[in-house]
N, C-alpha and C. Protein backbone atom coordinates (compact mmCIF):
# COMPACT_ATOMS: atom_id res chain seq x y z
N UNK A 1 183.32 -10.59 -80.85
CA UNK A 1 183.18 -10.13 -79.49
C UNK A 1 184.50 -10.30 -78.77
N UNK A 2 184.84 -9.46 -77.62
CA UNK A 2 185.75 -9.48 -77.11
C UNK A 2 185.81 -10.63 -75.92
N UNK A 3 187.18 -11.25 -75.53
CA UNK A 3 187.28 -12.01 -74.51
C UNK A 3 187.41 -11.26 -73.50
N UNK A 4 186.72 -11.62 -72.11
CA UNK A 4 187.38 -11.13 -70.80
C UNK A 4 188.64 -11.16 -70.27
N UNK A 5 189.47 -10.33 -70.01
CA UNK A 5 190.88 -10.25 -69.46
C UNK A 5 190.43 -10.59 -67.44
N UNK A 6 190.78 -12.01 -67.66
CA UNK A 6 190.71 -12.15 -66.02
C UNK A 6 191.67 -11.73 -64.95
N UNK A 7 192.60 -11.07 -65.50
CA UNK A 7 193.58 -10.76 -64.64
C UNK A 7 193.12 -9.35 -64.45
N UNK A 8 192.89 -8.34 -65.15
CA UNK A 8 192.50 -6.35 -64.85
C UNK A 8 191.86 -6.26 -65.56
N UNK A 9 191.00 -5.48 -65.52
CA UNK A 9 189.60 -4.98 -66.10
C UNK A 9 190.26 -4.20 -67.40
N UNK A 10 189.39 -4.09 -68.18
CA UNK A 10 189.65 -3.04 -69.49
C UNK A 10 188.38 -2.81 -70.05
N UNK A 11 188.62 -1.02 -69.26
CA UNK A 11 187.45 -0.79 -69.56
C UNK A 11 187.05 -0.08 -71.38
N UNK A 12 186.01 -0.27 -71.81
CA UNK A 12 185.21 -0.28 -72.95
C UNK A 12 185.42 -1.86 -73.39
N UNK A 13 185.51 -3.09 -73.09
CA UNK A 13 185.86 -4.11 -73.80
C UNK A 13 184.46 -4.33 -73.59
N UNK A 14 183.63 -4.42 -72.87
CA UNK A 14 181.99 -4.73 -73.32
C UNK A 14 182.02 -5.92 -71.65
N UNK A 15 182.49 -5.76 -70.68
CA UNK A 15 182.47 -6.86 -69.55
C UNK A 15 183.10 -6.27 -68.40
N UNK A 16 181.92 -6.42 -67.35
CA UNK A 16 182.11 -5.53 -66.00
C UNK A 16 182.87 -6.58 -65.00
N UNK A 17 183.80 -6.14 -65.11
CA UNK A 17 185.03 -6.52 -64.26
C UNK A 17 185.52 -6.25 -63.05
N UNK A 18 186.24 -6.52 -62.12
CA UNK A 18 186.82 -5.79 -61.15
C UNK A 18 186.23 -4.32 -60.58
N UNK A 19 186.96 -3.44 -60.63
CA UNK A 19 186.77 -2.44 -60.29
C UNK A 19 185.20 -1.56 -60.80
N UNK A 20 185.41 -1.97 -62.17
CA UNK A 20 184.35 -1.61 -62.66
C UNK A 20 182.16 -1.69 -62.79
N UNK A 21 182.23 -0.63 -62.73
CA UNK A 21 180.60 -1.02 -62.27
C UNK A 21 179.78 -0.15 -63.58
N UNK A 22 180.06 -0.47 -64.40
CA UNK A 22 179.82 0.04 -65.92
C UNK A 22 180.54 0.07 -67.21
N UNK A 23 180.41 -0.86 -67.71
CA UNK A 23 181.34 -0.97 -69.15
C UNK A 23 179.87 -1.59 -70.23
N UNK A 24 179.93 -0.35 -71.17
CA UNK A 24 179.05 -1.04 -72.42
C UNK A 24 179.51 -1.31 -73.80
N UNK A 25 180.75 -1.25 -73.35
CA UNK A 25 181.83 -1.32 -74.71
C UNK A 25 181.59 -0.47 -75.77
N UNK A 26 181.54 0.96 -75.35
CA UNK A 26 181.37 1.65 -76.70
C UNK A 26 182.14 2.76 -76.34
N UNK A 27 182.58 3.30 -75.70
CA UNK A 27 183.77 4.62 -75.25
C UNK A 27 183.84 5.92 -75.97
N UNK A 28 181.97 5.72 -76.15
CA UNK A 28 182.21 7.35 -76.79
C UNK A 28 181.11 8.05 -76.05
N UNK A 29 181.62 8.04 -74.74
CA UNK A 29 181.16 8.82 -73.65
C UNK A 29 179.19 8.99 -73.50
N UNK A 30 178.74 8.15 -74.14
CA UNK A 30 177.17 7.92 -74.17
C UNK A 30 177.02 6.70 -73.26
N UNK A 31 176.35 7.05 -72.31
CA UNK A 31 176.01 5.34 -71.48
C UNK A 31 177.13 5.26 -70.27
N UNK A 32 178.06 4.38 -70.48
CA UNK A 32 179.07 4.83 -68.81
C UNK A 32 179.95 5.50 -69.29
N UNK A 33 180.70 6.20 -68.11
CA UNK A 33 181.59 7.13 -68.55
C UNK A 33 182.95 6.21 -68.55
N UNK A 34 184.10 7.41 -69.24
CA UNK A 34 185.11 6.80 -69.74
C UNK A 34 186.22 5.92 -69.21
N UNK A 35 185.74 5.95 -67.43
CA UNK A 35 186.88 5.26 -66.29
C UNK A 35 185.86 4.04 -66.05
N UNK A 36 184.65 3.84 -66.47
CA UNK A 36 184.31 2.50 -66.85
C UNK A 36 183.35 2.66 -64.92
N UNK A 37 183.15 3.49 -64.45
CA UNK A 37 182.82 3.78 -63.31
C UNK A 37 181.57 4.65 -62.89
N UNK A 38 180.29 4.17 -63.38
CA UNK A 38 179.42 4.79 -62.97
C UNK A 38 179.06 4.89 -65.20
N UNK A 39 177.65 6.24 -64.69
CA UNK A 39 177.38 6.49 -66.35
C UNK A 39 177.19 8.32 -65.96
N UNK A 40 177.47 7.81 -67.73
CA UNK A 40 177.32 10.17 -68.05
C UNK A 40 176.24 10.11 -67.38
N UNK A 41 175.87 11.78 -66.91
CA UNK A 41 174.83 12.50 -66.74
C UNK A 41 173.45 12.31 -68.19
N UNK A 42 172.78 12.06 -67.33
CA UNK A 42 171.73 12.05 -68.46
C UNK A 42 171.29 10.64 -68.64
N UNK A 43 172.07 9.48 -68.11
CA UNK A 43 171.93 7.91 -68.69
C UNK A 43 171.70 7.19 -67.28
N UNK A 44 171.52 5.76 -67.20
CA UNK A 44 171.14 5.20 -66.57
C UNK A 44 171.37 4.00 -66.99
N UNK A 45 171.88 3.20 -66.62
CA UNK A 45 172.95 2.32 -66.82
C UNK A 45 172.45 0.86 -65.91
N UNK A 46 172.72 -0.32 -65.97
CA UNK A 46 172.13 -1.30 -65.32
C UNK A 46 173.92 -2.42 -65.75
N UNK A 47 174.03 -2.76 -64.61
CA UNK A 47 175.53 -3.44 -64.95
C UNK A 47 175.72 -4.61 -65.88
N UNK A 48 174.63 -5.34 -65.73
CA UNK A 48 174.48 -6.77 -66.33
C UNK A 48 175.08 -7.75 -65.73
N UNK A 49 175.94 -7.66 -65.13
CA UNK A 49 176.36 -9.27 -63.92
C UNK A 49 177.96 -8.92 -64.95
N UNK A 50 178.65 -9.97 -64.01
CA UNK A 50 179.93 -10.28 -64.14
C UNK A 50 180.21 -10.71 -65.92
N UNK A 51 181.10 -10.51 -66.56
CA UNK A 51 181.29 -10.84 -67.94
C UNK A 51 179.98 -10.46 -68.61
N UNK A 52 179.17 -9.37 -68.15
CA UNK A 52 178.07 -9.40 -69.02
C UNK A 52 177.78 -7.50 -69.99
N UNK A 53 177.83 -7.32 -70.77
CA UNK A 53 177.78 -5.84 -70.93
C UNK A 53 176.93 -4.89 -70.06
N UNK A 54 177.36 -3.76 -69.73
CA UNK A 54 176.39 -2.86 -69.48
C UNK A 54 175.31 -2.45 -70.18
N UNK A 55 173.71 -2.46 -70.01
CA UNK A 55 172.36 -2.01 -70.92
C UNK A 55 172.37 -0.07 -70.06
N UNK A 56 172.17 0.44 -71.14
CA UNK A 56 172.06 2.06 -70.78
C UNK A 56 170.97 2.77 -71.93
N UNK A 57 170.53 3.18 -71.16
CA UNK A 57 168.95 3.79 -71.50
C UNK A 57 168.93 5.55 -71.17
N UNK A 58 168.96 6.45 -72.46
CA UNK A 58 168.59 7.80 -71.48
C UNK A 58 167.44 7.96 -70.84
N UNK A 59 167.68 8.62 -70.30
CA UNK A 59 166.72 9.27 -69.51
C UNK A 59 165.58 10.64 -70.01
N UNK A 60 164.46 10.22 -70.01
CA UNK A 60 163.88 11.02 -70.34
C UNK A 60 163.12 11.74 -69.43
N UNK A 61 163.31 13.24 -70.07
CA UNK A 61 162.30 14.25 -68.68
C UNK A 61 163.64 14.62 -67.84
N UNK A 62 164.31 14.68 -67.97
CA UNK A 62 165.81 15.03 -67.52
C UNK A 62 166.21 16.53 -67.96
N UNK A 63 165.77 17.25 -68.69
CA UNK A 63 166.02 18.19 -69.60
C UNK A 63 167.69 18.22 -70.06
N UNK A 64 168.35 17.23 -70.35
CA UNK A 64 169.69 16.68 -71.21
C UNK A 64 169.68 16.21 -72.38
């Protein structure tokens, strides 16, 4: 697992940081999107607290 960088966020490292209000550490555009800021269309995303991963769930009945 990755360590938290306490000084700037980096987003896909798996830990919602700073700026960021979605990181699930996986950066292949499923779950939050790629500026680590919000989630794709279609997902739904829950932050998990500070140093904690993002949980992202699609959405179903969405027609996506």
């Amino acid at each position: 697992m990755a360590v938290p960088n306490l000084c700037a966020p980096i987003c896909n490292d798996g830990f919602v940081v700073g700026n960021e209000t979605c990181d699930d550490a996986t950066g292949n555009g499923i779950g939050c999107n790629a500026n680590c800021i919000g989630a794709v269309a279609g997902w739904n995303c829950t932050a998990g607290g500070p140093f904690l991963a993002s949980t992202c769930a699609g959405i179903c009945g969405d027609g996506l």
